[in-house]
Protein backbone atom coordinates (compact mmCIF):
# COMPACT_ATOMS: atom_id res chain seq x y z
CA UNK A 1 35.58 -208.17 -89.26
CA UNK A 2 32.16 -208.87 -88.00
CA UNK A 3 31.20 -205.77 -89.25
CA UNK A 4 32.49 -206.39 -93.02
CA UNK A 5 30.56 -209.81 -92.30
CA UNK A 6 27.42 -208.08 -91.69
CA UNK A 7 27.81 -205.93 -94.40
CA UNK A 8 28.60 -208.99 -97.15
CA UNK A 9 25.56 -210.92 -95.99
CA UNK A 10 23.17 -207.81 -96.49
CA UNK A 11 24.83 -207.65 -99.91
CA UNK A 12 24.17 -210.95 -101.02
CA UNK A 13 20.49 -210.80 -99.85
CA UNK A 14 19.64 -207.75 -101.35
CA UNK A 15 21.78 -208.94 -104.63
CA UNK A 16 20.06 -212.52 -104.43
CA UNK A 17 16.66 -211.14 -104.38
CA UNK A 18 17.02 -208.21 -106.45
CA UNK A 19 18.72 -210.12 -109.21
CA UNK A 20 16.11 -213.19 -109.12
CA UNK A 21 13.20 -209.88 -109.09
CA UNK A 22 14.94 -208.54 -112.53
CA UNK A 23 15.32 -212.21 -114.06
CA UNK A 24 11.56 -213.17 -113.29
CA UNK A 25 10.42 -210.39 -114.44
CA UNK A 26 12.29 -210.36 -118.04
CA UNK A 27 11.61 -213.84 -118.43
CA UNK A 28 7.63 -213.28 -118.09
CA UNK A 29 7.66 -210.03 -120.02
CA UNK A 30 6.04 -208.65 -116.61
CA UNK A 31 5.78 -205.09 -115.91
CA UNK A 32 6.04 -204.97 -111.74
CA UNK A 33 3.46 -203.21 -109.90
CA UNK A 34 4.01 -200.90 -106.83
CA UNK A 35 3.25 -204.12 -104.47
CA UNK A 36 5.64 -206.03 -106.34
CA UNK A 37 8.57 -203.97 -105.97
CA UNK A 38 7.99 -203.49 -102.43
CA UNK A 39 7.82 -207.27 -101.77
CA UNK A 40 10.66 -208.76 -104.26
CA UNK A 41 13.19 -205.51 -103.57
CA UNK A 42 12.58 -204.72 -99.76
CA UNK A 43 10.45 -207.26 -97.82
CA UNK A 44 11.91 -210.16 -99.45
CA UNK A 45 16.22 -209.46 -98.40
CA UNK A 46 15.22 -208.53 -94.98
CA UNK A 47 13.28 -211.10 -94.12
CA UNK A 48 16.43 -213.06 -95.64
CA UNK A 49 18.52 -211.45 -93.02
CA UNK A 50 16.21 -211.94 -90.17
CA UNK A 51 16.07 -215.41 -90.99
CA UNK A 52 19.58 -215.79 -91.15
CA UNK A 53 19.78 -213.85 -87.91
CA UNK A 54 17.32 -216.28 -85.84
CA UNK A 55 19.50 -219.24 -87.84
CA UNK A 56 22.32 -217.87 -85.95
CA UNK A 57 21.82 -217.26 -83.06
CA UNK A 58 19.87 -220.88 -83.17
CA UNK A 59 23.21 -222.53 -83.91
CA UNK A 60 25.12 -220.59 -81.36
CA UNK A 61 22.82 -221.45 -78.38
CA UNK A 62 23.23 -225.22 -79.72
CA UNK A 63 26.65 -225.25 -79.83
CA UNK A 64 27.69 -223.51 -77.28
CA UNK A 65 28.29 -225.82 -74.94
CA UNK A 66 30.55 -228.16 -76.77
CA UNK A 67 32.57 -225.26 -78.89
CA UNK A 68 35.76 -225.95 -76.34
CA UNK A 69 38.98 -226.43 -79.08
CA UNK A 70 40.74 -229.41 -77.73
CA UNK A 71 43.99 -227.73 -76.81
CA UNK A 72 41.69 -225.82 -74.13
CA UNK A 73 39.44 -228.59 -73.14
CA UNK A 74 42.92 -230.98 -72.43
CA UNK A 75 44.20 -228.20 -69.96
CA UNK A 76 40.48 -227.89 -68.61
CA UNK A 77 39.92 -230.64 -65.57
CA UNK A 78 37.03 -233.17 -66.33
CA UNK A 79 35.50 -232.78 -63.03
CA UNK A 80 33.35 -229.52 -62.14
CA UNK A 81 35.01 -226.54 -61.47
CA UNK A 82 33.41 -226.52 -57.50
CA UNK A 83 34.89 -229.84 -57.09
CA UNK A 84 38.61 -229.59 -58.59
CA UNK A 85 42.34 -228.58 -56.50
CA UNK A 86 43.33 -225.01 -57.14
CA UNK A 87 44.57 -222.06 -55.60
CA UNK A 88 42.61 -219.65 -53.45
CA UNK A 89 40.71 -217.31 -55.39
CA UNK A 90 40.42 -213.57 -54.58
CA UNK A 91 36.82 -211.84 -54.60
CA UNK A 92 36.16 -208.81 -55.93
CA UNK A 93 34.29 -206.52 -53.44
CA UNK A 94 33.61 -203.74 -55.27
CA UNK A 95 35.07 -202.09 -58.60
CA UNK A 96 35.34 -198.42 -59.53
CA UNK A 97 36.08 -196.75 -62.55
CA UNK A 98 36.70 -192.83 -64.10
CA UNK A 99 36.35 -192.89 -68.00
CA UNK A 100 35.95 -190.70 -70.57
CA UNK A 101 32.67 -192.96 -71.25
CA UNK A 102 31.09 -192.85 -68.09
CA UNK A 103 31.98 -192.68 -64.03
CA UNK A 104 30.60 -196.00 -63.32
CA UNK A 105 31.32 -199.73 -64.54
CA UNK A 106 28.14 -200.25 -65.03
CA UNK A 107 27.70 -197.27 -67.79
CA UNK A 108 30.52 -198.15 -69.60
CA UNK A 109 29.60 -201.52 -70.01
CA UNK A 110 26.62 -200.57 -71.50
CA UNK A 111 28.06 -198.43 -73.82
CA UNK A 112 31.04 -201.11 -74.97
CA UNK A 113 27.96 -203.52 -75.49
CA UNK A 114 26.38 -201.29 -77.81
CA UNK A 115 29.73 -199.88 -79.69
CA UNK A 116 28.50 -196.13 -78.67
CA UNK A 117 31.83 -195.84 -76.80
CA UNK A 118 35.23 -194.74 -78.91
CA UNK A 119 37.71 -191.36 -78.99
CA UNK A 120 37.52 -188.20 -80.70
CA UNK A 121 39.50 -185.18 -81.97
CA UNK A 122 40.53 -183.05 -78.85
CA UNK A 123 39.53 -179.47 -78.86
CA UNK A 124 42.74 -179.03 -76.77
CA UNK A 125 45.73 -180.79 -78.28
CA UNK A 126 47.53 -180.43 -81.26
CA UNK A 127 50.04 -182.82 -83.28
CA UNK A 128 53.07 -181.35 -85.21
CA UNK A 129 50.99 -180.55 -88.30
CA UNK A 130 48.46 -178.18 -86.06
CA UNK A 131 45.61 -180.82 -86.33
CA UNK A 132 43.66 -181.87 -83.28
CA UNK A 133 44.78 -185.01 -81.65
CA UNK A 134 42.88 -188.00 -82.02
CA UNK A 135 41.85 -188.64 -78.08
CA UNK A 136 40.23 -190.09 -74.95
CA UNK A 137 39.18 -187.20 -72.37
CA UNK A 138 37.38 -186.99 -69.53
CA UNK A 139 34.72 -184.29 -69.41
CA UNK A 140 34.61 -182.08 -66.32
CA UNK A 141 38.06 -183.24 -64.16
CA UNK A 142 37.81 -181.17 -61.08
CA UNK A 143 41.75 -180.51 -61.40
CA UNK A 144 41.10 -177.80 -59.15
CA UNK A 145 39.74 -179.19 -56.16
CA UNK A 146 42.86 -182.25 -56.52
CA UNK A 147 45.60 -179.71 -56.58
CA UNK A 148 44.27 -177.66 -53.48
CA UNK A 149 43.81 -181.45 -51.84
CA UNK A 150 46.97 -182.79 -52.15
CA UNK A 151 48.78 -179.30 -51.35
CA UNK A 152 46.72 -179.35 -48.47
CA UNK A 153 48.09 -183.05 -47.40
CA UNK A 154 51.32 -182.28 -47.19
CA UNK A 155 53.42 -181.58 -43.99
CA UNK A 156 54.56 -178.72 -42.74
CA UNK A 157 57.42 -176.96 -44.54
CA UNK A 158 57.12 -179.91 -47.31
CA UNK A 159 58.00 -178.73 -50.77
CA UNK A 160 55.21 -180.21 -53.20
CA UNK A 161 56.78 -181.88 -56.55
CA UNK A 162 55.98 -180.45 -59.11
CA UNK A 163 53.42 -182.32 -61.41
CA UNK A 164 52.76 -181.76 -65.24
CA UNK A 165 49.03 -180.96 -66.46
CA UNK A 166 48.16 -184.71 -67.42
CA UNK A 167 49.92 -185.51 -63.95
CA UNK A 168 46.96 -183.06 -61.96
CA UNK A 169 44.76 -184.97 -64.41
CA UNK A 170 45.31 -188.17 -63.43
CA UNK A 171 45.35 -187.69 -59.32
CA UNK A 172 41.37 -185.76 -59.88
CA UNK A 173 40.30 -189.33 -61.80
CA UNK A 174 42.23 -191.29 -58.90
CA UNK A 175 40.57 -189.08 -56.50
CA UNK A 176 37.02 -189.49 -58.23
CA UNK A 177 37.72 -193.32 -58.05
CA UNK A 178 37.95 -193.35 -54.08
CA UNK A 179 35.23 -191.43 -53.84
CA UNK A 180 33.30 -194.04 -54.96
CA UNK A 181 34.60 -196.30 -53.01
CA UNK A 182 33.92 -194.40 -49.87
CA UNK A 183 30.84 -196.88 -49.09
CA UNK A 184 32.04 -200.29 -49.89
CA UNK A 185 35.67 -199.19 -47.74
CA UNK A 186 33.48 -198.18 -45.27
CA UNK A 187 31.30 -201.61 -44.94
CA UNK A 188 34.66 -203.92 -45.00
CA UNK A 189 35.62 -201.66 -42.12
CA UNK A 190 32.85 -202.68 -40.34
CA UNK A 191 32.41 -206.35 -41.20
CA UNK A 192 36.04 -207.19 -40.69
CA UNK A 193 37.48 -207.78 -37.54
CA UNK A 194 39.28 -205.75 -35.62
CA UNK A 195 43.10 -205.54 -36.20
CA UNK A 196 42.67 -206.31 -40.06
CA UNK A 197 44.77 -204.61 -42.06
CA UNK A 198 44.21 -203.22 -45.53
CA UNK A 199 46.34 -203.55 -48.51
CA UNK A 200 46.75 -200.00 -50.78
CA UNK A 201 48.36 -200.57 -54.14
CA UNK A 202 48.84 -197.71 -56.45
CA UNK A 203 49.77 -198.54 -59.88
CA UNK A 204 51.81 -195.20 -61.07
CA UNK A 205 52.39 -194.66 -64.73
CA UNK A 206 56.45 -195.64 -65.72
CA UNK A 207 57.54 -191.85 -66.00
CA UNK A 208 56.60 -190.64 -63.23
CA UNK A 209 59.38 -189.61 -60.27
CA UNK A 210 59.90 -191.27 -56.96
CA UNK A 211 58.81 -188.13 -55.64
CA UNK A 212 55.77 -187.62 -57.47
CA UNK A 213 54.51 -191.01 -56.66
CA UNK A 214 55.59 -190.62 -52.89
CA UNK A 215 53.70 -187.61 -52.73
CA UNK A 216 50.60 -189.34 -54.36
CA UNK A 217 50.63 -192.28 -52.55
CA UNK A 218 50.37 -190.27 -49.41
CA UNK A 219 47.37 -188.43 -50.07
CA UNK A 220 45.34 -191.37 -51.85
CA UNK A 221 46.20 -193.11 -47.94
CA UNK A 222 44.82 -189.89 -46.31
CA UNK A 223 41.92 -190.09 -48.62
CA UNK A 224 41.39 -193.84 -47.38
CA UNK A 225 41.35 -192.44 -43.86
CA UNK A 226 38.45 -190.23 -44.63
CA UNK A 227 36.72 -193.32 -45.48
CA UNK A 228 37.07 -194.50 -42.16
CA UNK A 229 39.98 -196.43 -42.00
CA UNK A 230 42.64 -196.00 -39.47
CA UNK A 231 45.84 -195.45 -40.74
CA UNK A 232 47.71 -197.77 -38.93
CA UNK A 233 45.88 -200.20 -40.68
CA UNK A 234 46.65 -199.18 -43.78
CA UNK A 235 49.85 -200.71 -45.54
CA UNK A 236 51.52 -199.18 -48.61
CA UNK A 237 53.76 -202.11 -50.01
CA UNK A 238 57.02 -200.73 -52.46
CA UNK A 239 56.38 -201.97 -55.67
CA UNK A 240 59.12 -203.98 -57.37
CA UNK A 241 60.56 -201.91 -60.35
CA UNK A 242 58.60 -202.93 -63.50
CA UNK A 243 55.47 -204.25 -61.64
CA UNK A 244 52.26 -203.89 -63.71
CA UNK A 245 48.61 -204.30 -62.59
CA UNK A 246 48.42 -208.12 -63.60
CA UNK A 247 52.06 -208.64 -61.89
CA UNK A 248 50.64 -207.56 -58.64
CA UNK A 249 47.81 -209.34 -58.97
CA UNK A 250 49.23 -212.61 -59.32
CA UNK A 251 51.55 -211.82 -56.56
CA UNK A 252 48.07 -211.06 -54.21
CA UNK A 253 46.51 -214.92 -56.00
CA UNK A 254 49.47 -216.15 -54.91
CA UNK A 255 49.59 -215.39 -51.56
CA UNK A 256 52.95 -213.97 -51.49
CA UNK A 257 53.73 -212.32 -48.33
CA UNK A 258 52.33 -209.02 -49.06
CA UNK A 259 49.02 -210.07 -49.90
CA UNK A 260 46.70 -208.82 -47.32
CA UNK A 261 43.04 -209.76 -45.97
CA UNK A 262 41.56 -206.95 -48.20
CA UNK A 263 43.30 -205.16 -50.94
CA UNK A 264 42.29 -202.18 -52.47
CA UNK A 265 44.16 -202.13 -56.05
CA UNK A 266 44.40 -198.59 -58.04
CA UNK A 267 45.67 -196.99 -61.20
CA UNK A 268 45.70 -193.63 -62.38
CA UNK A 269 47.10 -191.96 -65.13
CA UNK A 270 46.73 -189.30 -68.15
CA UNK A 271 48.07 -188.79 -71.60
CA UNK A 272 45.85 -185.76 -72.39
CA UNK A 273 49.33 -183.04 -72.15
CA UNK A 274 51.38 -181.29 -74.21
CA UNK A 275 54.53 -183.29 -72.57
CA UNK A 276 53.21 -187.08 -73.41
CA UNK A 277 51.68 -186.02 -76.20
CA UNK A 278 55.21 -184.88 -77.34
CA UNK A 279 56.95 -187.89 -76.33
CA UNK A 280 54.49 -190.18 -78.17
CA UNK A 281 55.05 -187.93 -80.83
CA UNK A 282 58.70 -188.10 -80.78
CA UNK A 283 59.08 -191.60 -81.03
CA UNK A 284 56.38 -192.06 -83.57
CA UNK A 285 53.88 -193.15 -81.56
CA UNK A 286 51.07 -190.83 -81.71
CA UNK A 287 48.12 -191.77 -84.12
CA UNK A 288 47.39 -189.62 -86.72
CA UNK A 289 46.63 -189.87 -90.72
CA UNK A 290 50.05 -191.09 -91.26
CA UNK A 291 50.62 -193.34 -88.32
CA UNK A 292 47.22 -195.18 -87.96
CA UNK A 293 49.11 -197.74 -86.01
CA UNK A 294 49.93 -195.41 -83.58
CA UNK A 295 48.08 -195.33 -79.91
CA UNK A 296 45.07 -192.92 -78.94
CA UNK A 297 45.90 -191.51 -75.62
CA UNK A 298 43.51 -191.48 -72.92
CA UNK A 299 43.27 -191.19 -69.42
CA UNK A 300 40.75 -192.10 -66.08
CA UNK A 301 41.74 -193.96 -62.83
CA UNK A 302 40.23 -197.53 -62.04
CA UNK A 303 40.28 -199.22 -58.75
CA UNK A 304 39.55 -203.13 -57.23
CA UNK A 305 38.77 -203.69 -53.93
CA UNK A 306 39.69 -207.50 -53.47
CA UNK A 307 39.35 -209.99 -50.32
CA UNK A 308 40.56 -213.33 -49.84
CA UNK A 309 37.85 -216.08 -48.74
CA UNK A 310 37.10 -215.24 -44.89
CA UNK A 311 37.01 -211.91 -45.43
CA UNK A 312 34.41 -211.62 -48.54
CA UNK A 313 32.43 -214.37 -46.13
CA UNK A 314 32.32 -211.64 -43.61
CA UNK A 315 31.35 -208.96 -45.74
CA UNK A 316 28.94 -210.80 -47.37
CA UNK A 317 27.11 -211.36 -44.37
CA UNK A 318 26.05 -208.34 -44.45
CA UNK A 319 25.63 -207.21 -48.38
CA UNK A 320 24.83 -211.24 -49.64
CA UNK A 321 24.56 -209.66 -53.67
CA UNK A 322 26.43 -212.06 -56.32
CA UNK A 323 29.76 -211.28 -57.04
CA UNK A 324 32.68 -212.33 -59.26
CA UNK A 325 35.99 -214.09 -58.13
CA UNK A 326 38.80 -213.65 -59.61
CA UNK A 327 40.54 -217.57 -60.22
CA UNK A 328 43.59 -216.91 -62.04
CA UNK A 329 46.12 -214.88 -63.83
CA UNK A 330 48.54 -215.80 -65.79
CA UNK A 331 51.87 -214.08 -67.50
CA UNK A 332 53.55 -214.44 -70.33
CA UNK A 333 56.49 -212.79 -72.52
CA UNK A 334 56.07 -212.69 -76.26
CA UNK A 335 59.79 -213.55 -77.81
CA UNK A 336 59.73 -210.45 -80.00
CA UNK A 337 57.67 -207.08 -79.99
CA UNK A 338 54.43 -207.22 -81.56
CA UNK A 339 55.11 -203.80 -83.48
CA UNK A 340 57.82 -204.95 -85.10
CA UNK A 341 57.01 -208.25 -87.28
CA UNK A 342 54.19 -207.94 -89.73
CA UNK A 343 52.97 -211.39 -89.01
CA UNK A 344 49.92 -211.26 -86.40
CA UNK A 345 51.68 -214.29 -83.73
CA UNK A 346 48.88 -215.33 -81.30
CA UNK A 347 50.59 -217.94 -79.49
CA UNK A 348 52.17 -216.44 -76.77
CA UNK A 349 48.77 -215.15 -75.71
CA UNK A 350 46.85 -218.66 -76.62
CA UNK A 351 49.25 -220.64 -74.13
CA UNK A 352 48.55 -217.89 -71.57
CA UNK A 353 44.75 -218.77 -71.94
CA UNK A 354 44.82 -222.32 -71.88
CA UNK A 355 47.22 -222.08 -68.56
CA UNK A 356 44.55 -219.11 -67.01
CA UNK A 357 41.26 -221.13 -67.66
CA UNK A 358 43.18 -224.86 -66.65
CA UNK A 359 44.56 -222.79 -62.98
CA UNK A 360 41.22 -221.95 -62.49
CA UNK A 361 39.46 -224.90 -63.12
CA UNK A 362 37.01 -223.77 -66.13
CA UNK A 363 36.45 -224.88 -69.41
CA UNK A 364 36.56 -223.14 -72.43
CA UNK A 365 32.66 -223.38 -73.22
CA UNK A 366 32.01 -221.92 -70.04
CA UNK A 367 33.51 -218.39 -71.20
CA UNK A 368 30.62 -215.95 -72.23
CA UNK A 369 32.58 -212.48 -72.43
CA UNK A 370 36.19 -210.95 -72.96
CA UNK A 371 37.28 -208.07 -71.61
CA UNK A 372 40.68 -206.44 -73.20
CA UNK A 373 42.71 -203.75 -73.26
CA UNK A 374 43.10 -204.21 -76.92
CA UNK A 375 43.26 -200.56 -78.87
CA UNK A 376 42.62 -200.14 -82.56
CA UNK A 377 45.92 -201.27 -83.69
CA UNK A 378 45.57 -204.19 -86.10
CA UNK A 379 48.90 -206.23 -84.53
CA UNK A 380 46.83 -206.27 -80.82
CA UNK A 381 43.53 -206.97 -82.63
CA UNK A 382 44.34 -209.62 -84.51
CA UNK A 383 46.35 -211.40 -81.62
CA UNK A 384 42.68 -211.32 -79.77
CA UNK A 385 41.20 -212.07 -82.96
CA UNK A 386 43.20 -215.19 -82.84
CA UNK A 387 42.61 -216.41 -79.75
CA UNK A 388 38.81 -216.33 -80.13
CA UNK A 389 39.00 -217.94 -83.36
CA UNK A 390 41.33 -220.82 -82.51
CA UNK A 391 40.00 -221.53 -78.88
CA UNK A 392 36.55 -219.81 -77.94
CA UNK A 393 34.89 -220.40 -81.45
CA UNK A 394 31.58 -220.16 -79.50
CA UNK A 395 32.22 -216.57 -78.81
CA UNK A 396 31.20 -213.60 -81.22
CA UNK A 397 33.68 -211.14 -81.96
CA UNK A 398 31.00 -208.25 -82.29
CA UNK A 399 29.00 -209.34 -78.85
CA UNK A 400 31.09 -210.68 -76.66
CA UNK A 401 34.24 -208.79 -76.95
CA UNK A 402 34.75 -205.79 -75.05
CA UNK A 403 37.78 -203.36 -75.96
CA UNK A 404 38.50 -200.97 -73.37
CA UNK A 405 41.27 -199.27 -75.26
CA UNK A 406 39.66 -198.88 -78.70
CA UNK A 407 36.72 -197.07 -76.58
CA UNK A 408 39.05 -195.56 -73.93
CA UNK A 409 42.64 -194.92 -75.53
CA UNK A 410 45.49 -195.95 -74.25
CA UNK A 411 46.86 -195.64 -70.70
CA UNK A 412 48.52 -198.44 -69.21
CA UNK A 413 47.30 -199.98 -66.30
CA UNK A 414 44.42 -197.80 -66.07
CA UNK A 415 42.98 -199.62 -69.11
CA UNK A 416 43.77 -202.90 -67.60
CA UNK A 417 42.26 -202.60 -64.42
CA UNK A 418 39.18 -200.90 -66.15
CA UNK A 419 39.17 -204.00 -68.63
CA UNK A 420 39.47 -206.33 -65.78
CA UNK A 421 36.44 -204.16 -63.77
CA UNK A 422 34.41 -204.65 -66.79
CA UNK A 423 35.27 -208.35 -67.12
CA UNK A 424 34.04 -208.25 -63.24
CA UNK A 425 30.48 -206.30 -64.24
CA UNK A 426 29.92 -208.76 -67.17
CA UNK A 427 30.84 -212.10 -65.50
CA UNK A 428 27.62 -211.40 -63.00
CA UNK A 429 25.47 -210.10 -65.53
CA UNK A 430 25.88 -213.00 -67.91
CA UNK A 431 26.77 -215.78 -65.05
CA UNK A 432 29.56 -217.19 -66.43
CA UNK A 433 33.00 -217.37 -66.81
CA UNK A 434 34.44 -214.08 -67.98
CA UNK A 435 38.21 -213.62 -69.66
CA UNK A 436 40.45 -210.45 -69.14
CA UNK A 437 43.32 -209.97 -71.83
CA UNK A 438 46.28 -207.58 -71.87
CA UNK A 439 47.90 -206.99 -74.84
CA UNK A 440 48.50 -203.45 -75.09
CA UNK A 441 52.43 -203.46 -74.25
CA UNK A 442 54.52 -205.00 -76.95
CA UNK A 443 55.93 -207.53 -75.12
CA UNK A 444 53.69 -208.46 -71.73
CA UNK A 445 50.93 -210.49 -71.99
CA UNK A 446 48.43 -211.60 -69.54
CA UNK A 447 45.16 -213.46 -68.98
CA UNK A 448 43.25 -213.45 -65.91
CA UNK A 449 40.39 -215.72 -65.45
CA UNK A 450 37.07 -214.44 -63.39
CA UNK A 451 34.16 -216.56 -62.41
CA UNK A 452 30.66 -216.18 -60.52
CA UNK A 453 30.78 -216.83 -56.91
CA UNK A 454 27.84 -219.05 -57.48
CA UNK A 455 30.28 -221.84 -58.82
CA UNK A 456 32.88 -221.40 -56.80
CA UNK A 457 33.84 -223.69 -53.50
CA UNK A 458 32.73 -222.59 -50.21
CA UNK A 459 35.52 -224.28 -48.61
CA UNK A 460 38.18 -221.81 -49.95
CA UNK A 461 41.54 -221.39 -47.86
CA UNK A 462 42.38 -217.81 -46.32
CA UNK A 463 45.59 -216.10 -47.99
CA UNK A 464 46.78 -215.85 -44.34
């Protein structure tokens, strides 16, 4: 949409001037000369353009901070956000993400800002018709080295399970992702006192086996060890069946039981194998020329590395650099599956919002980037679409929107997490409140709510 925008304003100053050029120069019987041309037909529309750029931009810098829609602005509290009653907010420590657009947040973010991040056909798939499969994939996996690694973890006389291509795929990205972890692990270690324990929560994709994720739990806790950890102070809480990244989130915000001093939170997962390209296939779910609504697979492995308020004040003692909390995040259950009306329904997802920005104490005008895991399909887009339009006006859908899974394919909670660790990079870059959105699944939708440290109390409770 911003795009076609673009495109009709370019038009209609090129049109304007060209058209006015022609008429002036019938009406005065006027042969043009070479300087004229260049001036009525060239010059003349972009400097129209650049003047309507700087016009923009001058009315969005105006406006800005009075563009809340008053459905957000009565759920937003009146006093400041340092000030108001709310629940203890987690910080994020660190972030780390595998993508096929980069091995670092920071990269990626770049390359989302400047729409130089999307798919492309796989030289190693195929779909039914022989084509190449439209795809996400991550150059240079060392599969090897993962499969010798985790063989290598297991016990004595312990059968491996077996795991499919796109299975080895996603435990080297998951691997990758620790790896970069190693230092900030390493520095909670050593800021925290002793006896504190640390959370590890792997998000497994839905088909994998008990045994499979067993297996991979295990060695992702032996490759925490290496980091320095002990392992007795490592805790590997049983998801509940159907748990997704912004499920166990909440669960951590909320202080349920399980919710540790630190948390390290991590998702891995691939699409890029004969099997789930099959079974997208199968069930008509695989894009292609004749199911553009389909998904793009992808793959990569993201990880957060979270800490309630006394332990990111003891960690920051020593590493004092700005970083985001995360406020709120909120859940929500569309009534019926968005790929099966043809009416775009934002609702579900506008309510979520306006809960997620009120729970943490933020208004609406104080948003300055979204983060999704939106893809390409038009049902999830224009959901988003809707939500910016109706209740973030002040935000541009070309700028300030940032779709991991148009740029990264689809793969569950990996594109979450990764949409929520680029939510993280942005809200300290542009110091300000930053949104992340889920909307991949048909039904789940979720909206967590991130803010700069800077504004946040310093009297925060503990989880414990």
């Amino acid at each position: 949409m911003a795009w076609l925008r673009s495109l009709g304003a370019a038009l209609l100053a090129f049109g304007a001037s060209w058209g006015g050029a022609i008429s002036y120069w019938r009406a005065t019987n006027r042969m043009p000369a070479t300087g004229d041309l260049v001036l009525l037909l060239l010059v003349l529309p972009l400097a129209l353009l650049l003047g309507f750029w700087l016009l923009k931009k001058l009315w969005r810098r105006v406006t800005a901070p009075a563009a809340a829609v008053p459905a957000m602005a009565a759920a937003a509290p009146s006093a400041p956000a340092a000030t108001a009653a709310r629940a203890p907010a987690l910080t994020v420590v660190a972030t780390a993400v595998h993508t096929p657009h980069g091995p670092d947040v920071g990269s990626l973010h770049e390359l989302l800002e400047s729409k130089r991040a999307r798919p492309d056909l796989d030289a190693e798939l195929l779909d039914d018709q022989g084509y190449p499969v439209m795809a996400a994939r991550i150059a240079g996996l060392d599969v090897a080295a993962a499969r010798a690694d985790v063989m290598a973890s297991l016990a004595p006389g312990v059968a491996a399970p077996r795991f499919s291509d796109e299975q080895w795929r996603a435990l080297a990205a998951g691997a990758a992702v620790l790896d970069a972890l190693n230092a900030a692990l390493g520095q909670a270690l050593q800021q925290l006192p002793p006896g504190a324990a640390l959370q590890l929560l792997t998000l497994w994709p839905s088909d994998w086996q008990p045994a499979q994720r067993d297996a991979a739990t295990f060695w992702l806790r032996q490759l925490v060890t290496r980091a320095g950890w002990p392992a007795q102070r490592i805790a590997t809480p049983i998801m509940a069946d159907g748990d997704d990244a912004a499920a166990v989130l909440a669960r951590l915000l909320g202080g349920a039981p399980d919710g540790g001093q630190v948390a390290l939170v991590l998702a891995c997962g691939s699409l890029l194998g004969e099997t789930s390209i099959d079974a997208l296939s199968n069930v008509g779910q695989l894009f292609s020329s004749r199911h553009p609504q389909g998904q793009i697979p992808g793959e990569g492995a993201a990880a957060l590395l979270l800490a309630d308020a006394a332990s990111a004040a003891a960690i920051a003692a020593h590493d004092p650099r700005p970083v985001p909390e995360l406020r709120a995040v909120v859940q929500a259950r569309r009534a019926g599956s968005a790929d099966a009306g043809k009416r775009v329904d934002a609702a579900t997802l506008r309510a979520a919002g306006t809960e997620a920005l009120a729970a943490a104490g933020s208004a609406a005008a104080q948003v300055t980037v979204i983060a999704a895991d939106t893809d390409h399909r038009g049902s999830r887009v224009m959901e988003v679409m809707g939500l910016l339009s109706d209740e973030l006006p002040h935000l541009d859908a070309g700028d300030d929107l940032l779709s991991i899974g148009a740029a990264c394919g689809s793969c569950g909670d990996v594109t979450y997490l990764t949409a929520l660790a680029v939510a993280a990079h942005a809200c300290t870059e542009r110091d300000g409140a930053a949104l992340c959105i889920g909307n991949q699944d048909p039904y789940r939708r979720s909206v967590a709510v991130l803010l700069p440290s800077s504004t946040a109390s310093t009297e925060q409770p503990s989880l414990l």
